[in-house]
PDB file of N, CA and C in Angstrom:
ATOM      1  N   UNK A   1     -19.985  -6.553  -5.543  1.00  0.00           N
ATOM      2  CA  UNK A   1     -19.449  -7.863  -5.242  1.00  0.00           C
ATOM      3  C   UNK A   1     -18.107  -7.737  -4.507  1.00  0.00           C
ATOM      4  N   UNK A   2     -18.012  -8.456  -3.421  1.00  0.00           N
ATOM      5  CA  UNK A   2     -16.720  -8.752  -2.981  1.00  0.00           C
ATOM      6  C   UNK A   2     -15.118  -9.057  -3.651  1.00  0.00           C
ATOM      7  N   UNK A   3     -14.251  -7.964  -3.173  1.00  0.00           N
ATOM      8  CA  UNK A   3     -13.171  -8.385  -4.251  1.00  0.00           C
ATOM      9  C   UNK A   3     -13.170  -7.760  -5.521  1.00  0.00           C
ATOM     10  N   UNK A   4     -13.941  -6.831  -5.871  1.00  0.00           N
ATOM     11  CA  UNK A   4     -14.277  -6.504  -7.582  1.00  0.00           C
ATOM     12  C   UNK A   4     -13.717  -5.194  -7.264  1.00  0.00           C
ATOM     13  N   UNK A   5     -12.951  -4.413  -7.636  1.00  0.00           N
ATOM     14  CA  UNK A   5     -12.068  -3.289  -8.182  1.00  0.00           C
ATOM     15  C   UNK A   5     -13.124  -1.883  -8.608  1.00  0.00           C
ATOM     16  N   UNK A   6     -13.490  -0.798  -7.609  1.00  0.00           N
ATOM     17  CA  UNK A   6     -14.412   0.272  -8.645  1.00  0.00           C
ATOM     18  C   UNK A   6     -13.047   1.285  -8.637  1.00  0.00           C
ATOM     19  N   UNK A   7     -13.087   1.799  -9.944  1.00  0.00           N
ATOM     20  CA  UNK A   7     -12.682   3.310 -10.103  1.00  0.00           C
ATOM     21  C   UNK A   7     -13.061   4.668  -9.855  1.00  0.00           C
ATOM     22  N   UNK A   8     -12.335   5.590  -9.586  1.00  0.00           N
ATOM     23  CA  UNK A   8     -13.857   6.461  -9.397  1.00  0.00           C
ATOM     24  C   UNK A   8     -13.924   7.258 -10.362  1.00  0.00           C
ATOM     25  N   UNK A   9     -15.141   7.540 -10.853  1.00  0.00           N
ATOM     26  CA  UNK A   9     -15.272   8.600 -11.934  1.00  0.00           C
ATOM     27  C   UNK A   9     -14.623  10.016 -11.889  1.00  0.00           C
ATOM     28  N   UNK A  10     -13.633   9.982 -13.046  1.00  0.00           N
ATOM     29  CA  UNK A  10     -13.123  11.641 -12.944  1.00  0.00           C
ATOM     30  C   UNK A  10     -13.652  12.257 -14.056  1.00  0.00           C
ATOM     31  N   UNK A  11     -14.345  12.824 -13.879  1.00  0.00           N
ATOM     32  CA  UNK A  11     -14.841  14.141 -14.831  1.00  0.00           C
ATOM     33  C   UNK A  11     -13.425  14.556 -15.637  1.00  0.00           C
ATOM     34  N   UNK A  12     -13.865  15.362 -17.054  1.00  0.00           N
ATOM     35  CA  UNK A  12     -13.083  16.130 -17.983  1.00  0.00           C
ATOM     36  C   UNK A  12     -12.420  16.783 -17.556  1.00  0.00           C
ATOM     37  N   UNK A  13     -12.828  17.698 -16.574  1.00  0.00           N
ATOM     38  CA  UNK A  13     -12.177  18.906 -16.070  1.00  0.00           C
ATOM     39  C   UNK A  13     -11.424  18.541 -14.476  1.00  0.00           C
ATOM     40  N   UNK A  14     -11.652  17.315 -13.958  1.00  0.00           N
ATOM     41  CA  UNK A  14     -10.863  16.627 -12.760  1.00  0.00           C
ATOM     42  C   UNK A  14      -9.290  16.108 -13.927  1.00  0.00           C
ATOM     43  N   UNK A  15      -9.848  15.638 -14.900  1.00  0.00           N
ATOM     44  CA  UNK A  15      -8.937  14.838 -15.386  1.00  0.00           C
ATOM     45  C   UNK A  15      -7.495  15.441 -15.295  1.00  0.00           C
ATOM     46  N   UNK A  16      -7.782  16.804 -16.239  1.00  0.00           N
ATOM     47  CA  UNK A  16      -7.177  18.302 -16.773  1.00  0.00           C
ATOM     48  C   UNK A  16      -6.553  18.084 -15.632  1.00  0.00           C
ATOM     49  N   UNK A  17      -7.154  18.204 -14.388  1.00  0.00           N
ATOM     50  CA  UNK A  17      -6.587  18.834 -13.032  1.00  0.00           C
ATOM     51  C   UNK A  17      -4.902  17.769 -13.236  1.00  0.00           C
ATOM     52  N   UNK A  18      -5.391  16.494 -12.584  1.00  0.00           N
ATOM     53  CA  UNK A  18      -4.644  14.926 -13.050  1.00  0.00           C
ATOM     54  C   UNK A  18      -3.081  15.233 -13.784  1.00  0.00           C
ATOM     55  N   UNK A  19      -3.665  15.718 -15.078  1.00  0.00           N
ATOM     56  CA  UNK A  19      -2.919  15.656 -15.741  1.00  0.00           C
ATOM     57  C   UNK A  19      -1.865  16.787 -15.678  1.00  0.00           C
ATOM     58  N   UNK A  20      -2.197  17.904 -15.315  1.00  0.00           N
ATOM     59  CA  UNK A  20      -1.425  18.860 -14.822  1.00  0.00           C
ATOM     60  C   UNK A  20      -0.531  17.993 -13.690  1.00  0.00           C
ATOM     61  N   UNK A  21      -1.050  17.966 -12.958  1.00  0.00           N
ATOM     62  CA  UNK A  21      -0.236  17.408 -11.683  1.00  0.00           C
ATOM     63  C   UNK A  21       1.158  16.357 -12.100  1.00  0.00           C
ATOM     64  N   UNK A  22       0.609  15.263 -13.104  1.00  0.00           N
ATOM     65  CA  UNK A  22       1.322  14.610 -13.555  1.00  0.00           C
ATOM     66  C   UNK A  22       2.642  15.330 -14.243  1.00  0.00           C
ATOM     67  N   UNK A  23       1.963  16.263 -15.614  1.00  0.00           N
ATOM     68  CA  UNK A  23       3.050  16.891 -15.581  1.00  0.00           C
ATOM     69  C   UNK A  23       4.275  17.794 -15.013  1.00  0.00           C
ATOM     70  N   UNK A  24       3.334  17.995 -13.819  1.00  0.00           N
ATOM     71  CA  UNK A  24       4.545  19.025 -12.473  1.00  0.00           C
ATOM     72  C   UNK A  24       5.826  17.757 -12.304  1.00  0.00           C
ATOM     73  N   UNK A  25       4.639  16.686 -11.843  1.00  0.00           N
ATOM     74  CA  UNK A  25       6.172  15.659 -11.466  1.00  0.00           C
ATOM     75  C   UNK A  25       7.086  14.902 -12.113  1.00  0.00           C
ATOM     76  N   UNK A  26       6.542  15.138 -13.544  1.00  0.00           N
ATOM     77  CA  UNK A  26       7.649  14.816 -14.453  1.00  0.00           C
ATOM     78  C   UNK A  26       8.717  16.115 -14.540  1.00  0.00           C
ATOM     79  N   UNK A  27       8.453  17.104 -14.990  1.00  0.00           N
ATOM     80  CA  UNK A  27       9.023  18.109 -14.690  1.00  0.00           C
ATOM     81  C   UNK A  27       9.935  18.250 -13.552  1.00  0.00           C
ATOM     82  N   UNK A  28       9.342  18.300 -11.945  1.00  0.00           N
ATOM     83  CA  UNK A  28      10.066  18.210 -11.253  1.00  0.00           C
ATOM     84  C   UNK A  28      11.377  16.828 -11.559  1.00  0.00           C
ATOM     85  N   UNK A  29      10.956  15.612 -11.730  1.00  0.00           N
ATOM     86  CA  UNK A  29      11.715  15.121 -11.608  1.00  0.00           C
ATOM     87  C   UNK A  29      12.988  15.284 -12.644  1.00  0.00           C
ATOM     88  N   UNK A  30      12.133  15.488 -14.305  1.00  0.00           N
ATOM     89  CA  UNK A  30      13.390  16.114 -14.891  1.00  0.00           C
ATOM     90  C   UNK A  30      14.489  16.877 -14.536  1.00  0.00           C
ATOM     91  N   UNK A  31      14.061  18.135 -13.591  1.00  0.00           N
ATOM     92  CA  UNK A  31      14.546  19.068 -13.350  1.00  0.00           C
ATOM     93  C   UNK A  31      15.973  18.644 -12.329  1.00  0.00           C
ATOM     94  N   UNK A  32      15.238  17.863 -11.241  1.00  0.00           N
ATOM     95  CA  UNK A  32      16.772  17.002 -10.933  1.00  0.00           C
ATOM     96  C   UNK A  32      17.356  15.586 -11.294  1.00  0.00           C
ATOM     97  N   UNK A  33      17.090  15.610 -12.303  1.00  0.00           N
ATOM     98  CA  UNK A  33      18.077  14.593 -13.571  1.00  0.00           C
ATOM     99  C   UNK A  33      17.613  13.410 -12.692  1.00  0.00           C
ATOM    100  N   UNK A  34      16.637  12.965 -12.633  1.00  0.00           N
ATOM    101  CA  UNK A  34      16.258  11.681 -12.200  1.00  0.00           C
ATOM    102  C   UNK A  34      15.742  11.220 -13.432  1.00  0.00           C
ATOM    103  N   UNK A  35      16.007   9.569 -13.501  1.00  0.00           N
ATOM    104  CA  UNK A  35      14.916   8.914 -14.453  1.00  0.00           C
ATOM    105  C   UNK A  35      14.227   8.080 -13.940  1.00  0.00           C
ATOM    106  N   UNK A  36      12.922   7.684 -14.834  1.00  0.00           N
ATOM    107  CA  UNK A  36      11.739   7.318 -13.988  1.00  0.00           C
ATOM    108  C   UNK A  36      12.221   5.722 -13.575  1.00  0.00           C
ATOM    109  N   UNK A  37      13.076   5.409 -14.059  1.00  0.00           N
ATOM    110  CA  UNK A  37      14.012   3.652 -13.341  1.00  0.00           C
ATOM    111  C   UNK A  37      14.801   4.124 -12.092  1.00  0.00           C
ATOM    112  N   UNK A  38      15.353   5.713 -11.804  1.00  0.00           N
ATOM    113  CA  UNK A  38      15.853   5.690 -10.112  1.00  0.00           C
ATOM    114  C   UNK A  38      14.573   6.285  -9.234  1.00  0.00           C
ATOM    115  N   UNK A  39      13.343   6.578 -10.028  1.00  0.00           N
ATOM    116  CA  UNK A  39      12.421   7.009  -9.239  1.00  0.00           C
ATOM    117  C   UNK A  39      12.122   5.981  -8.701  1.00  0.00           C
ATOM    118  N   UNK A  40      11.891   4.781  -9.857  1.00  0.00           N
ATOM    119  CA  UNK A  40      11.286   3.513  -9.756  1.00  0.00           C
ATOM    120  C   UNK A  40      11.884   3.005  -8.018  1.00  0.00           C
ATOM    121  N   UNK A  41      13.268   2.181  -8.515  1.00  0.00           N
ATOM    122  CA  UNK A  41      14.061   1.820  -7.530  1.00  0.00           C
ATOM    123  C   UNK A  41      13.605   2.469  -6.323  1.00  0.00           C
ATOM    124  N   UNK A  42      13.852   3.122  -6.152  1.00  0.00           N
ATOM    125  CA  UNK A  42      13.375   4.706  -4.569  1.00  0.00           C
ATOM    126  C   UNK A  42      11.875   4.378  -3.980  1.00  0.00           C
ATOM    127  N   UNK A  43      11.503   4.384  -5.026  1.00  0.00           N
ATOM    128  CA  UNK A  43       9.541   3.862  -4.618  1.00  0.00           C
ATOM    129  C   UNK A  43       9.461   2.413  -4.262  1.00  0.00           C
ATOM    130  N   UNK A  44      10.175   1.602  -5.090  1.00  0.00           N
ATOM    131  CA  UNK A  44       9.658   0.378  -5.051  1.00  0.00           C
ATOM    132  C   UNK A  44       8.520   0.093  -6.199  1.00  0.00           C
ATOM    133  N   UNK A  45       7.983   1.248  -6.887  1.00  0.00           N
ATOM    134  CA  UNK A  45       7.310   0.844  -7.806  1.00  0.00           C
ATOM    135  C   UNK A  45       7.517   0.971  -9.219  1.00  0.00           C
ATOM    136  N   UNK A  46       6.887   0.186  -9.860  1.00  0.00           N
ATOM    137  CA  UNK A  46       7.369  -0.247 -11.621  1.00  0.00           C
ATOM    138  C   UNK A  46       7.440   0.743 -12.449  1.00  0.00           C
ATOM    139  N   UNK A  47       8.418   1.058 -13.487  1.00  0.00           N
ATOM    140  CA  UNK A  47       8.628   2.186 -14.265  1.00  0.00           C
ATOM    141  C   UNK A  47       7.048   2.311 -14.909  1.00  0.00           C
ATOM    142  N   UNK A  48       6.625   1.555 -15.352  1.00  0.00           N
ATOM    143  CA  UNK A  48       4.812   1.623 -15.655  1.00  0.00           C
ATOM    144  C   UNK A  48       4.015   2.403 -14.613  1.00  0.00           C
ATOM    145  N   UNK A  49       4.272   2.329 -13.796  1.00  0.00           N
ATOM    146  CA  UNK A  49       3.218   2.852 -12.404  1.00  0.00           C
ATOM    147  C   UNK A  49       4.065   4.234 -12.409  1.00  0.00           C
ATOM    148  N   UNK A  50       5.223   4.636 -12.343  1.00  0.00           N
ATOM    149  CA  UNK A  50       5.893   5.779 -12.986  1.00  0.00           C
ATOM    150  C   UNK A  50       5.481   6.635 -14.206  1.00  0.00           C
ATOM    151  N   UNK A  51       5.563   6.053 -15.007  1.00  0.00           N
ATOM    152  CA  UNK A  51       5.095   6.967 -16.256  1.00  0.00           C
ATOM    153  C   UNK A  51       3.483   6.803 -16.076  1.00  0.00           C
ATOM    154  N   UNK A  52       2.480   6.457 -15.810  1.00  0.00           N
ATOM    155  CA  UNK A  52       1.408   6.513 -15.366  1.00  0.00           C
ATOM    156  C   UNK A  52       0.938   7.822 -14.271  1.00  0.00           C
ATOM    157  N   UNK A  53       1.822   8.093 -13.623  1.00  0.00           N
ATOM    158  CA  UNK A  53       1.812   8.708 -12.562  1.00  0.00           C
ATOM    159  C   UNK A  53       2.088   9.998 -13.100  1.00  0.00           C
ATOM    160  N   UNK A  54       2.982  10.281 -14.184  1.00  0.00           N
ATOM    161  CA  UNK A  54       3.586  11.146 -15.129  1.00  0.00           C
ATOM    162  C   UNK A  54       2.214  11.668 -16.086  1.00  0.00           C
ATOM    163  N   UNK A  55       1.684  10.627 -16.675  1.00  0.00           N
ATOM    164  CA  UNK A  55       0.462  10.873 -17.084  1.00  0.00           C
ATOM    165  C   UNK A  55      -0.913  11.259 -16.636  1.00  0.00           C
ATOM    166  N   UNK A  56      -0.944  11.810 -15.124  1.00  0.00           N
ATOM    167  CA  UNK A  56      -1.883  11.794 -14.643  1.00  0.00           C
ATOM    168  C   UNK A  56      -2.982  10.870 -14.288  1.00  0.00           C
ATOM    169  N   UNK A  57      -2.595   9.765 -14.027  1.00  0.00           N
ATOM    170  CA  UNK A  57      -3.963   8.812 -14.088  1.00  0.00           C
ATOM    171  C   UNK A  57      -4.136   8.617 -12.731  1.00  0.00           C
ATOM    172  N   UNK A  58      -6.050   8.278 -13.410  1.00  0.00           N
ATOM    173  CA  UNK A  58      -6.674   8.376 -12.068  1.00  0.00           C
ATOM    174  C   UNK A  58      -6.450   7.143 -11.045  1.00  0.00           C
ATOM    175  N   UNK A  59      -6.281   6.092 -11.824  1.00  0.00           N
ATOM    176  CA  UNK A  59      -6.124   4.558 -11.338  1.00  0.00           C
ATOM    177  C   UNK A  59      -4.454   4.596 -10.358  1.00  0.00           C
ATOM    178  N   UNK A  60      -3.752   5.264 -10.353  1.00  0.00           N
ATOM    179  CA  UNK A  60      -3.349   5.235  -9.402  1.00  0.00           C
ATOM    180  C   UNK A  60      -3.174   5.776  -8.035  1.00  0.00           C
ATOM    181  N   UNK A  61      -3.263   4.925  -7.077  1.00  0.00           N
ATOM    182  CA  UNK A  61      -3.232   5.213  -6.063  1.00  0.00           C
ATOM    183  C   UNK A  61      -2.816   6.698  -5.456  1.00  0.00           C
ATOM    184  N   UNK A  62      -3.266   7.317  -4.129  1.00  0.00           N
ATOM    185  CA  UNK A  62      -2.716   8.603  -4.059  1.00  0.00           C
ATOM    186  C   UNK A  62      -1.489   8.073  -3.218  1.00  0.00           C
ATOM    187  N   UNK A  63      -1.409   7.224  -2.853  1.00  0.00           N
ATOM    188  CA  UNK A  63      -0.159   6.763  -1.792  1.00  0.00           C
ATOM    189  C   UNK A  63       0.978   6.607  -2.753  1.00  0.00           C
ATOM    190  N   UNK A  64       0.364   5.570  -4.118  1.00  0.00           N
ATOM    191  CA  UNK A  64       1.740   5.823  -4.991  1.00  0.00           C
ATOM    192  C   UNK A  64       2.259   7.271  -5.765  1.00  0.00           C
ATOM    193  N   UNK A  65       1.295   8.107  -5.422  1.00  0.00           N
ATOM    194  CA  UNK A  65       1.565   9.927  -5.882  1.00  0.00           C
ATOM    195  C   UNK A  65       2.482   9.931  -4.813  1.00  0.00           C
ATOM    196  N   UNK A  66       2.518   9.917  -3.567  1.00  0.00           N
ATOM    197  CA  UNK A  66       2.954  10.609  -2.486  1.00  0.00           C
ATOM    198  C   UNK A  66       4.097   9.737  -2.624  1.00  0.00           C
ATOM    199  N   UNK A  67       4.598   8.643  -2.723  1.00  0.00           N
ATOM    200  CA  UNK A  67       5.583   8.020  -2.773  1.00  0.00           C
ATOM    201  C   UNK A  67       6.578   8.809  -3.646  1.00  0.00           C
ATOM    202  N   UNK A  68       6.206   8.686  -5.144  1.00  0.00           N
ATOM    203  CA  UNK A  68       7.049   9.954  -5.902  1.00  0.00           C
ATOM    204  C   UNK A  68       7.007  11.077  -5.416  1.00  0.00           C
ATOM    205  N   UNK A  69       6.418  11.718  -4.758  1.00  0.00           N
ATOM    206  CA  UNK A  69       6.594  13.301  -4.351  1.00  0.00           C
ATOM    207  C   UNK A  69       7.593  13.358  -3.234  1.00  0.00           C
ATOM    208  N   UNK A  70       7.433  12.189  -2.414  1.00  0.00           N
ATOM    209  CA  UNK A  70       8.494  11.953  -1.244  1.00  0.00           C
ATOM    210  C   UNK A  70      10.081  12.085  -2.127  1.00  0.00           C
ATOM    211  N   UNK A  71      10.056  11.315  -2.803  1.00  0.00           N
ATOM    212  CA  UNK A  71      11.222  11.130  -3.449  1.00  0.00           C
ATOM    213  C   UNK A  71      11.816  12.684  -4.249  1.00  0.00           C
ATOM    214  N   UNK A  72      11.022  13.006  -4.705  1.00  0.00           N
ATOM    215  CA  UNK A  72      11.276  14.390  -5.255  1.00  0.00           C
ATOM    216  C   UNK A  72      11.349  15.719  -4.669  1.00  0.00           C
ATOM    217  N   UNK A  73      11.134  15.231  -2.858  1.00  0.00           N
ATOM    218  CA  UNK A  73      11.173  16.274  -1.540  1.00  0.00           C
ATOM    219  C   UNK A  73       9.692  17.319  -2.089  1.00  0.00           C
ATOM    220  N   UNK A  74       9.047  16.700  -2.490  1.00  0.00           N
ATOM    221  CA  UNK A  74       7.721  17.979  -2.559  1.00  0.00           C
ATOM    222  C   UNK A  74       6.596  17.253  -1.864  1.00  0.00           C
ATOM    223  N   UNK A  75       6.401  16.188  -0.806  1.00  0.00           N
ATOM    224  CA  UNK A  75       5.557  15.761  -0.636  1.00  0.00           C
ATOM    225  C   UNK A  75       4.764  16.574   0.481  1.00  0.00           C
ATOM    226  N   UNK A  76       5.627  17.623   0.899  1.00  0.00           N
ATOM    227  CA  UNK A  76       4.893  18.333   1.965  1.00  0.00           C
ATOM    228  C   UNK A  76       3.752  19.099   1.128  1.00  0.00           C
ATOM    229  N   UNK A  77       3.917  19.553  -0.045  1.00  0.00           N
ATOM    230  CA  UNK A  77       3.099  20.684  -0.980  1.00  0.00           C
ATOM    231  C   UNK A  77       1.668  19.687  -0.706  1.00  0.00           C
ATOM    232  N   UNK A  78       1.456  18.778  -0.695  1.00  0.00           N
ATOM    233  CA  UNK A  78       0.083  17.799  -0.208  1.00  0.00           C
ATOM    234  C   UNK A  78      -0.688  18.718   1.256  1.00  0.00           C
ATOM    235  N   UNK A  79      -0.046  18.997   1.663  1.00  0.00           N
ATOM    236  CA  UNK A  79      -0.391  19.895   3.057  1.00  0.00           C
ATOM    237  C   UNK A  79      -1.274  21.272   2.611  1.00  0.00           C
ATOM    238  N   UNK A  80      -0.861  21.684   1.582  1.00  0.00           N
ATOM    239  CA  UNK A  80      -1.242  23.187   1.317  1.00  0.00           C
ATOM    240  C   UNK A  80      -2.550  23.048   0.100  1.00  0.00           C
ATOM    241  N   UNK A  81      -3.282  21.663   0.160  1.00  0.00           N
ATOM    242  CA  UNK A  81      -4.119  21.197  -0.554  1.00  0.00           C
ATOM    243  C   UNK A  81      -5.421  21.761   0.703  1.00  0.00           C
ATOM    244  N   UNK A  82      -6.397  22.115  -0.383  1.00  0.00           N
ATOM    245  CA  UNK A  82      -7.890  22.358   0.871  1.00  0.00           C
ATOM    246  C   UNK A  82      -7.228  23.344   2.009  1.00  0.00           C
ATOM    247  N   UNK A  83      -6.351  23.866   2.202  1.00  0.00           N
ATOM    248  CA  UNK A  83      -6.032  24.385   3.518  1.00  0.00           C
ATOM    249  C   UNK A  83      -6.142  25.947   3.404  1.00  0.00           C
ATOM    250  N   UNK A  84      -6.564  26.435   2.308  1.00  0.00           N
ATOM    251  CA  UNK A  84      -7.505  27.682   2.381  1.00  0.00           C
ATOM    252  C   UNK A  84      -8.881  27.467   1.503  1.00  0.00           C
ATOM    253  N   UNK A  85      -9.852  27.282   2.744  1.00  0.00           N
ATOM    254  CA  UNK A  85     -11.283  26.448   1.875  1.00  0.00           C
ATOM    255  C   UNK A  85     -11.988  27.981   1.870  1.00  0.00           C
ATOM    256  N   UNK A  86     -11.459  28.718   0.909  1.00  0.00           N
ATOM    257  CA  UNK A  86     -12.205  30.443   0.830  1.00  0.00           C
ATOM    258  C   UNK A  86     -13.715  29.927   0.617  1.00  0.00           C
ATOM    259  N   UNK A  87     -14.311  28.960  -0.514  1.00  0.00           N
ATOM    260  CA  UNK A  87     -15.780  28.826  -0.223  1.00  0.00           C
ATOM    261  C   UNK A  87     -16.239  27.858   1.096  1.00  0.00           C
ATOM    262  N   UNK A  88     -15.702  27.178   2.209  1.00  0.00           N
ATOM    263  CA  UNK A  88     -16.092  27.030   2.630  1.00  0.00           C
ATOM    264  C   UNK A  88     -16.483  27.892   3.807  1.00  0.00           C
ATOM    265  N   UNK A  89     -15.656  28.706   4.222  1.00  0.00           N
ATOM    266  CA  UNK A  89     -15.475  29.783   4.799  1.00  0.00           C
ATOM    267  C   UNK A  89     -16.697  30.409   4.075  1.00  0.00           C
ATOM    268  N   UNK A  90     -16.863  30.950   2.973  1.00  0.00           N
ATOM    269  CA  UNK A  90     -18.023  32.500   2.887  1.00  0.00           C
ATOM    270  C   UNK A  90     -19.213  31.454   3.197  1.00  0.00           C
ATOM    271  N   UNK A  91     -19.626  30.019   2.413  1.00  0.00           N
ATOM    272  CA  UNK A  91     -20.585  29.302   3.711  1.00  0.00           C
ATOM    273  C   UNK A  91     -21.047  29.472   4.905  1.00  0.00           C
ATOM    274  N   UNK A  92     -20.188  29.184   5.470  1.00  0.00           N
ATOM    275  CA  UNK A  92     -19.719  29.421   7.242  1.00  0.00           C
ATOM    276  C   UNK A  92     -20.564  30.904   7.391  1.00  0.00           C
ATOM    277  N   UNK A  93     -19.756  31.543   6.889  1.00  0.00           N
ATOM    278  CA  UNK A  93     -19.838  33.108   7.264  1.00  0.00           C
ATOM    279  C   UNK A  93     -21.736  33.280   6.890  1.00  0.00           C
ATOM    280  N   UNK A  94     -21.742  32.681   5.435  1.00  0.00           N
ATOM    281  CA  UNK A  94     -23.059  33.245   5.433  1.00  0.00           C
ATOM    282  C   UNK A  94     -24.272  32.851   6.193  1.00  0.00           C
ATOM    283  N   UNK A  95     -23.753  31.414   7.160  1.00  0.00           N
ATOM    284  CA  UNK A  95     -24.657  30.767   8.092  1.00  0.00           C
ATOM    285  C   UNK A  95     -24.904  31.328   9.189  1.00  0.00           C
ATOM    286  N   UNK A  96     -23.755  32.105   9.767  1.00  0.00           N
ATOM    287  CA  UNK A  96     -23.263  32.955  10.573  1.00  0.00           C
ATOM    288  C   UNK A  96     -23.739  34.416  11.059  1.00  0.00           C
ATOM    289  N   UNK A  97     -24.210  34.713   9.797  1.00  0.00           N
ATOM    290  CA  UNK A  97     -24.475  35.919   9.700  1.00  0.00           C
ATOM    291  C   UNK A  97     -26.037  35.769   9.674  1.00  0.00           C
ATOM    292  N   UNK A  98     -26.755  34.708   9.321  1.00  0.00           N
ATOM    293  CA  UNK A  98     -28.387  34.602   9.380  1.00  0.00           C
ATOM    294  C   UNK A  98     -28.717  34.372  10.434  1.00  0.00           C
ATOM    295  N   UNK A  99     -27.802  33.584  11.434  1.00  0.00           N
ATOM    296  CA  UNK A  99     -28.248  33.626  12.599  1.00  0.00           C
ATOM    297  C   UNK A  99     -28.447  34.563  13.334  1.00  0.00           C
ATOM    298  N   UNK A 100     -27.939  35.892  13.234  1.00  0.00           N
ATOM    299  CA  UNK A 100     -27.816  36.372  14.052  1.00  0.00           C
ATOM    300  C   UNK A 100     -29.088  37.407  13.741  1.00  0.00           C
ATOM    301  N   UNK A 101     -29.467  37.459  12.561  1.00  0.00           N
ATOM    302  CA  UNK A 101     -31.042  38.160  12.730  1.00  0.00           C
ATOM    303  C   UNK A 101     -32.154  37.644  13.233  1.00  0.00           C
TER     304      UNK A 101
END
């Protein structure tokens, strides 16, 4: 239906992933004495959507991830995501290599 909100399903072990992440950027942000009300301010978004973000959840946006990571100068580390695809590569390779018999 038009207008109706889907989530997307994260698996147990996506979640884990989530939640790690969350905890890096609490961490990071601990680490330079920020609290999640000057993260807030900086983003524009609500200390809720902050500690959410802290918690790994899936429901938020990746734009509001990248917003905190901007703020915390790590938003480039988003770059070094997928950018060594080792299985997509031995794929490749193994397509590569059948052709040629």
């Amino acid at each position: 239906m038009p207008g109706e909100k889907r989530s997307a399903i994260v698996f147990p072990k996506n979640q884990k992933v989530l939640s790690q992440l969350g905890e890096n950027i609490k961490l990071a942000r601990k680490r330079r004495n920020y609290t999640q009300t000057l993260i807030s301010e900086r983003t524009g978004l609500s200390r809720l959507t902050i500690r959410r973000i802290e918690q790994g959840d899936a429901k938020v946006s990746m734009g509001h991830y990248v917003a905190v990571l901007g703020v915390l100068g790590l938003v480039e580390d988003l770059v070094k995501v997928a950018s060594d695809d080792e299985l997509g590569r031995k794929l490749q390779d193994i397509k590569l290599l059948s052709k040629q018999k």
